[in-house]
N, C-alpha and C. Protein backbone atom coordinates (compact mmCIF):
# COMPACT_ATOMS: atom_id res chain seq x y z
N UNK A 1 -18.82 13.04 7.19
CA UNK A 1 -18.31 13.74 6.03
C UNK A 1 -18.05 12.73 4.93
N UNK A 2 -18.21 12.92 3.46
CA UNK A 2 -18.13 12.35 2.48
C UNK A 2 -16.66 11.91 1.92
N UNK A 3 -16.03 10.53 1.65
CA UNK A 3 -14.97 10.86 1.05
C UNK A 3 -14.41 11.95 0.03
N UNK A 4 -15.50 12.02 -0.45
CA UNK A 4 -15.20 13.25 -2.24
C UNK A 4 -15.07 14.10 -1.36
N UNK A 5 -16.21 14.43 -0.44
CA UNK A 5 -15.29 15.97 0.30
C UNK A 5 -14.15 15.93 0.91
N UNK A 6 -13.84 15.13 1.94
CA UNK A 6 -12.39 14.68 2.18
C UNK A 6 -11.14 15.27 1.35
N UNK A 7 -11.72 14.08 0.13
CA UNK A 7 -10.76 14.76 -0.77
C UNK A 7 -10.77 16.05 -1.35
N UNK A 8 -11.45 16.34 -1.67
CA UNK A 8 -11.58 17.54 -2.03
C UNK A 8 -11.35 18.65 -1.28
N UNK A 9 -10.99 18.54 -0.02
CA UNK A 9 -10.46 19.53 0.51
C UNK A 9 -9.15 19.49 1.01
N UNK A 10 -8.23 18.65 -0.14
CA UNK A 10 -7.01 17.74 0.12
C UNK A 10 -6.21 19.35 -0.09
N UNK A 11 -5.10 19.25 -0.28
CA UNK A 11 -4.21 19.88 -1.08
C UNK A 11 -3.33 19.34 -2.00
N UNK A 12 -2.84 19.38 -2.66
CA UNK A 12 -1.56 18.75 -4.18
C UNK A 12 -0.99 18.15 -3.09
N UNK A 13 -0.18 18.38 -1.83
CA UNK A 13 0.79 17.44 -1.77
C UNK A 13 0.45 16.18 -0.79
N UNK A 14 -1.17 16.39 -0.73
CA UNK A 14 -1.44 15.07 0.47
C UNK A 14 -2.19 14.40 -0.89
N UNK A 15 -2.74 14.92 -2.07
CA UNK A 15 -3.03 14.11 -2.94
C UNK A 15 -1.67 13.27 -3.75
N UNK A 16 -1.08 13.78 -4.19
CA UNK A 16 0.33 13.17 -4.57
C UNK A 16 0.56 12.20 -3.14
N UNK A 17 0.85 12.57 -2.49
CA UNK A 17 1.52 11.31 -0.94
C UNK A 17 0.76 10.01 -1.52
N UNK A 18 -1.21 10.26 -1.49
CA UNK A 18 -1.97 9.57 -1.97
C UNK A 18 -1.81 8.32 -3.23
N UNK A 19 -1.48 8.78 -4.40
CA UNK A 19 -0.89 8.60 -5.24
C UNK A 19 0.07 7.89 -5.29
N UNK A 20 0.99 8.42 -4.65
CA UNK A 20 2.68 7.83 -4.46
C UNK A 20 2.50 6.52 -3.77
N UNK A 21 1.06 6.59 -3.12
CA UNK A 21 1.04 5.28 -2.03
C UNK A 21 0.11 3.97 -3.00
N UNK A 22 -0.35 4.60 -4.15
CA UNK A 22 -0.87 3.64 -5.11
C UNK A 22 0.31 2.70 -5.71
N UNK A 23 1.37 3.05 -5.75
CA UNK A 23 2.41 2.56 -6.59
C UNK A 23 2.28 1.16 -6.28
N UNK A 24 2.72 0.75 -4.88
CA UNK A 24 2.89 -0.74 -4.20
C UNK A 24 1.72 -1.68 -4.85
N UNK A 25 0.65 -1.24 -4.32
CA UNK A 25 -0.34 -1.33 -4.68
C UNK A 25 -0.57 -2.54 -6.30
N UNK A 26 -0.08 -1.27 -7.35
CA UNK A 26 -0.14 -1.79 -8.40
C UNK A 26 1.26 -3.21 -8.46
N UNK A 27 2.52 -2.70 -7.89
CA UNK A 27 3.30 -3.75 -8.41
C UNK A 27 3.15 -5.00 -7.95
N UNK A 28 2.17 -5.04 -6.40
CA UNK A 28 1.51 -5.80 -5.48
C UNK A 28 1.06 -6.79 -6.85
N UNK A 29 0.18 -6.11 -7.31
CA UNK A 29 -1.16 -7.05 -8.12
C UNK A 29 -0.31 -7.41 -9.23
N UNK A 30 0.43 -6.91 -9.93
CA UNK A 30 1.67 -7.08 -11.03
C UNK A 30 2.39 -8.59 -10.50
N UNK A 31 2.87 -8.53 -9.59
CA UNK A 31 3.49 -9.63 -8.92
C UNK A 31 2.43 -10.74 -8.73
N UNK A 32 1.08 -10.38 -8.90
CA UNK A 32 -0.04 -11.53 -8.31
C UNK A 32 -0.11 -12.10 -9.69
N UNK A 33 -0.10 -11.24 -10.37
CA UNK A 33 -0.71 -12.33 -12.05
C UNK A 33 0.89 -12.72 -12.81
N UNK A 34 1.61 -12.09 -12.77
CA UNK A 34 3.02 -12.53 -13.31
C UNK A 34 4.07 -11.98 -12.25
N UNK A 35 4.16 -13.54 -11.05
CA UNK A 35 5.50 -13.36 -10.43
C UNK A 35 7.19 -13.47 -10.64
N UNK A 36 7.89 -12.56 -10.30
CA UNK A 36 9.09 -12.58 -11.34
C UNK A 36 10.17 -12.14 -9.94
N UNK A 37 11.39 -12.00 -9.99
CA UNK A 37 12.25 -12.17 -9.19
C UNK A 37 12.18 -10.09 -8.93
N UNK A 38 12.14 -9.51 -10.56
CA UNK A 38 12.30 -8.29 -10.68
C UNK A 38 11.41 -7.48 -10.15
N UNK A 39 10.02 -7.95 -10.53
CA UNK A 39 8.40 -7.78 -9.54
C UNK A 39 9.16 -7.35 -8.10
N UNK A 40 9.38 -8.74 -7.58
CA UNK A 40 9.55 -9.00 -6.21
C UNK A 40 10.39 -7.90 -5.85
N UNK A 41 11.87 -7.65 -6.20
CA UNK A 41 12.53 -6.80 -5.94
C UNK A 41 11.77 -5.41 -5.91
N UNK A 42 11.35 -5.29 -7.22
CA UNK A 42 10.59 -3.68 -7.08
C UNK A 42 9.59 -3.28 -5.98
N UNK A 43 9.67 -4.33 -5.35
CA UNK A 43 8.20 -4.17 -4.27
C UNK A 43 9.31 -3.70 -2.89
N UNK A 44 10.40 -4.07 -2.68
CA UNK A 44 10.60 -3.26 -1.26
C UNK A 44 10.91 -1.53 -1.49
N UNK A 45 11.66 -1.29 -2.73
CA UNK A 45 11.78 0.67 -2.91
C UNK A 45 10.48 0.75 -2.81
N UNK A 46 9.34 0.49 -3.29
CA UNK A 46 7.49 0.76 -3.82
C UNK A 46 7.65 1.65 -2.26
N UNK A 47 7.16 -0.49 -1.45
CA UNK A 47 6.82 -0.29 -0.46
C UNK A 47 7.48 1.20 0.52
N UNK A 48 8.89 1.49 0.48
CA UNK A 48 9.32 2.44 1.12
C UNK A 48 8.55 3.63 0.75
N UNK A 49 8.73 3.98 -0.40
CA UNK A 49 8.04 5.29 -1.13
C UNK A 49 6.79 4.91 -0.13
N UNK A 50 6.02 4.51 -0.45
CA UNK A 50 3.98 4.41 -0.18
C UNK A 50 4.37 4.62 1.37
N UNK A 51 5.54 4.43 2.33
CA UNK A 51 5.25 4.19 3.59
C UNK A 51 5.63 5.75 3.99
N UNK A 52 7.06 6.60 3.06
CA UNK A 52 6.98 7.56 3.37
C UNK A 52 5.86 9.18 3.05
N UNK A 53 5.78 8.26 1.45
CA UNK A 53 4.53 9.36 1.19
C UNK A 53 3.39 9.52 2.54
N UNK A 54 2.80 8.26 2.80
CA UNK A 54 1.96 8.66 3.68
C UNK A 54 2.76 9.52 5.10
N UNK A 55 3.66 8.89 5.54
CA UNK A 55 4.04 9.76 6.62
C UNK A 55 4.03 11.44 6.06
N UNK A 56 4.55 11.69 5.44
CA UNK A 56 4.65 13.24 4.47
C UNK A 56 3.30 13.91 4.62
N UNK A 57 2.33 13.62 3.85
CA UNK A 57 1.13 13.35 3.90
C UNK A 57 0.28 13.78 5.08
N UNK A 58 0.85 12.74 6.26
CA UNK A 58 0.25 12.75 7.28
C UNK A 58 0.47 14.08 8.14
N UNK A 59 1.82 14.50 8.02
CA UNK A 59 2.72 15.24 8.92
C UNK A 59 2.39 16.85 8.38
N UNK A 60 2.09 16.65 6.87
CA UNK A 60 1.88 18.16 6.40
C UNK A 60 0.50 18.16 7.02
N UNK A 61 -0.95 17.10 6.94
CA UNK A 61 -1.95 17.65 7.21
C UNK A 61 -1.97 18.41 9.19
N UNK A 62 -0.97 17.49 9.54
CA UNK A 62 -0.84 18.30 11.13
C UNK A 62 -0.51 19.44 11.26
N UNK A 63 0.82 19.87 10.40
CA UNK A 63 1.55 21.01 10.28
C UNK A 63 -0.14 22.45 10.14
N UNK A 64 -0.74 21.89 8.92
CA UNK A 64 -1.94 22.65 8.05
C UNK A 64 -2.54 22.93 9.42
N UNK A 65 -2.92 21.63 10.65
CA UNK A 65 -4.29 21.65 11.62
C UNK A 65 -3.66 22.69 12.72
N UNK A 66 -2.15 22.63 13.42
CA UNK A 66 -1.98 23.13 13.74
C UNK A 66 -1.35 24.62 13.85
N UNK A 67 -1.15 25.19 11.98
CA UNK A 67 -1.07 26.31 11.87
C UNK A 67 -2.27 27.32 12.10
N UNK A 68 -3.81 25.91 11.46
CA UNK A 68 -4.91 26.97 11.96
C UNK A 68 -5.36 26.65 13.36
N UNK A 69 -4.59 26.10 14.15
CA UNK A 69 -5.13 26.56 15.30
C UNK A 69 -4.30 27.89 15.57
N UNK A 70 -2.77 28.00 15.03
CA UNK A 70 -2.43 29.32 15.95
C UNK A 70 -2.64 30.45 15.17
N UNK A 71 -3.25 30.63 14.28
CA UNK A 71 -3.98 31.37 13.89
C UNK A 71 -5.37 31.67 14.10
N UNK A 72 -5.82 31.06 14.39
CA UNK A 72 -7.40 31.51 15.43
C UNK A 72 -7.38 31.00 16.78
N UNK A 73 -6.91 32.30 17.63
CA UNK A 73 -6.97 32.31 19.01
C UNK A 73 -8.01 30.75 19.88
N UNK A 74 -9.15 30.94 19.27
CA UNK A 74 -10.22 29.94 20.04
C UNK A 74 -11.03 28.83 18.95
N UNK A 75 -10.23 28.34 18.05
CA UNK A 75 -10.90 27.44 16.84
C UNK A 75 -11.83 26.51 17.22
N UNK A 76 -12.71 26.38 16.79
CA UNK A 76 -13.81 25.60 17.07
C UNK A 76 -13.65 23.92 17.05
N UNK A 77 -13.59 23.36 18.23
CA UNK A 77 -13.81 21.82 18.82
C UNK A 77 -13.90 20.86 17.21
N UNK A 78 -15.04 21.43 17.06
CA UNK A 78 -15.35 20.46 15.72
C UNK A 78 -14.51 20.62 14.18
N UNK A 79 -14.01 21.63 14.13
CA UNK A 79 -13.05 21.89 13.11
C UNK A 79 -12.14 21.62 13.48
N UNK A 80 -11.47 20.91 14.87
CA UNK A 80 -10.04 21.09 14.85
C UNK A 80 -9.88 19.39 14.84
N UNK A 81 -11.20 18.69 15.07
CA UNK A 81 -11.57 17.14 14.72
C UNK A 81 -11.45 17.01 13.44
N UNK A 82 -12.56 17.55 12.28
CA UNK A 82 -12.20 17.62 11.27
C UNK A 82 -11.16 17.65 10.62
N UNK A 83 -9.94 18.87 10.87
CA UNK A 83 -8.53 18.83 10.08
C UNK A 83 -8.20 17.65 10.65
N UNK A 84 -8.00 16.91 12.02
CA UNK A 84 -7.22 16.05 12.38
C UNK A 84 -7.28 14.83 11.66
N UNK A 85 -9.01 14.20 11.67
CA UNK A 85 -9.10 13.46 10.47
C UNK A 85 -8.79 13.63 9.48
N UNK A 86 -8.90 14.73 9.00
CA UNK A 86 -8.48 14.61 7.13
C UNK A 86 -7.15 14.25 7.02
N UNK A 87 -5.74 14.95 8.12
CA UNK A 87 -4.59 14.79 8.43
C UNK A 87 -4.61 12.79 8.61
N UNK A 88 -4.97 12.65 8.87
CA UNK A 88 -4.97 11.04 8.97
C UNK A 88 -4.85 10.20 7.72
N UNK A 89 -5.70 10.66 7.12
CA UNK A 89 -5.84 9.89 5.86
C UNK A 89 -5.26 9.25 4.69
N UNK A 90 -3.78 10.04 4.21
CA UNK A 90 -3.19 9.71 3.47
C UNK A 90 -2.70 8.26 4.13
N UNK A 91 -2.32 8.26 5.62
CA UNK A 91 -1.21 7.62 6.22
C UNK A 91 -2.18 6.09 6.10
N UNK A 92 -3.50 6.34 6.47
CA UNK A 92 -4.29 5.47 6.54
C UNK A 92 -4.84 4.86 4.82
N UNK A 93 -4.69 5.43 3.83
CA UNK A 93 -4.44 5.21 2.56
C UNK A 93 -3.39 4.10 2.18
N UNK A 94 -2.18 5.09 2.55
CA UNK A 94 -0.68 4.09 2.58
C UNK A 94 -0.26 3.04 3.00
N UNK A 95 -1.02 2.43 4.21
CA UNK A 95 -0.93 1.48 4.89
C UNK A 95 -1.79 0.15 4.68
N UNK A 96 -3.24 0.84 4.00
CA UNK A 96 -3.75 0.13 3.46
C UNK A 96 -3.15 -0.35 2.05
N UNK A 97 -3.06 0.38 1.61
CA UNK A 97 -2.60 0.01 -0.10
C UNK A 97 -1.22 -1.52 -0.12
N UNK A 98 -0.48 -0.55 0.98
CA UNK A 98 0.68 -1.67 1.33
C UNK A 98 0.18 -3.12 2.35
N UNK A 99 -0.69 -3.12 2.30
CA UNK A 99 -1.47 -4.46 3.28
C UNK A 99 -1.79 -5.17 1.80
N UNK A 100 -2.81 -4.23 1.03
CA UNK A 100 -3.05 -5.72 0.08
C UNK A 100 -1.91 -6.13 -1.11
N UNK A 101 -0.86 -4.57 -1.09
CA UNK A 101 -0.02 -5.00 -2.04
C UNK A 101 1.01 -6.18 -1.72
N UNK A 102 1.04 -6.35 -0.31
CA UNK A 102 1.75 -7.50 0.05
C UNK A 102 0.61 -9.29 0.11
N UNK A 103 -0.31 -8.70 0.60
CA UNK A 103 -0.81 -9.78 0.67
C UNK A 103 -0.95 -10.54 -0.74
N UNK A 104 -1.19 -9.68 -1.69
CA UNK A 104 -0.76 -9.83 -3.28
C UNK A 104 0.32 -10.51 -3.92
N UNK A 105 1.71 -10.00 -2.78
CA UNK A 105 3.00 -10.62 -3.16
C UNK A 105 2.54 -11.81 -2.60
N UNK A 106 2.14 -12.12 -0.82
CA UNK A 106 2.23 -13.49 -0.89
C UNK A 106 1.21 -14.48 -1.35
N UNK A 107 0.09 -14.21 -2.23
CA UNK A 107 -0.60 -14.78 -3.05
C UNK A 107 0.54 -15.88 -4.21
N UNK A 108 1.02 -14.66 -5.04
CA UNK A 108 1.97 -14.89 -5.98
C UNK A 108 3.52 -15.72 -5.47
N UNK A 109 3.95 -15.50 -4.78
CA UNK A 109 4.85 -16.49 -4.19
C UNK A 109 3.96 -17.60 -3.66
N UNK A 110 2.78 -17.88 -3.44
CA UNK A 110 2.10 -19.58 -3.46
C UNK A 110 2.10 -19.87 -4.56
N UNK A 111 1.48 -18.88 -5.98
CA UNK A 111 1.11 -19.54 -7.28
C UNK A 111 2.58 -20.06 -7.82
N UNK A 112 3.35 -19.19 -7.69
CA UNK A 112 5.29 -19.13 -8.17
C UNK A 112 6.03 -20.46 -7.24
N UNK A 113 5.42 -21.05 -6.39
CA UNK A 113 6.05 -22.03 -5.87
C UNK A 113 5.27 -23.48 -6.30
């Protein structure tokens, strides 16, 4: 399956989780080209947000996989793979974003020292 479809068959609040998990991300790279004490600080609330969005994220796409299973008695093997992956994704978004936004911070704490 295609990311664009992926997404595209997101809903508002696993795209927002998405989103919410960009934040780190940016203050990550913010902190890489101009490290600052305030940077630094802003990066552990970021990081929390990006870690819970994805959990949110993650937990609504289960909630979504397993409402349509109890709504169709016998759901089909391959659709119930499908939701599970898509359910994955934000979390796997979030975790990434927060890997390079740190590795970013400790870039910038070498250049800052």
């Amino acid at each position: 399956m295609e990311i664009v479809t992926i997404f595209s068959n997101m809903g508002i609040a696993a795209l927002v989780s998405i989103l919410v998990s960009l934040l780190p991300l940016a203050a990550g790279g913010a902190y890489l080209f101009r490290p600052s004490e305030q940077r630094l600080a802003l990066m552990r609330p970021l990081s929390l947000a990006g870690i819970f969005a994805g959990l949110n994220g993650t937990s609504l796409g289960a909630i979504n996989t397993l409402r349509m299973m109890w709504r169709d008695p016998a759901p089909d093997a391959r659709i119930i793979a499908i939701s599970s992956a898509e359910s994955i994704v934000p979390i796997y978004v979030a975790f990434s974003c927060l890997m390079i936004a740190w590795l970013c911070v400790a870039v910038g704490m070498r250049r800052r020292a």
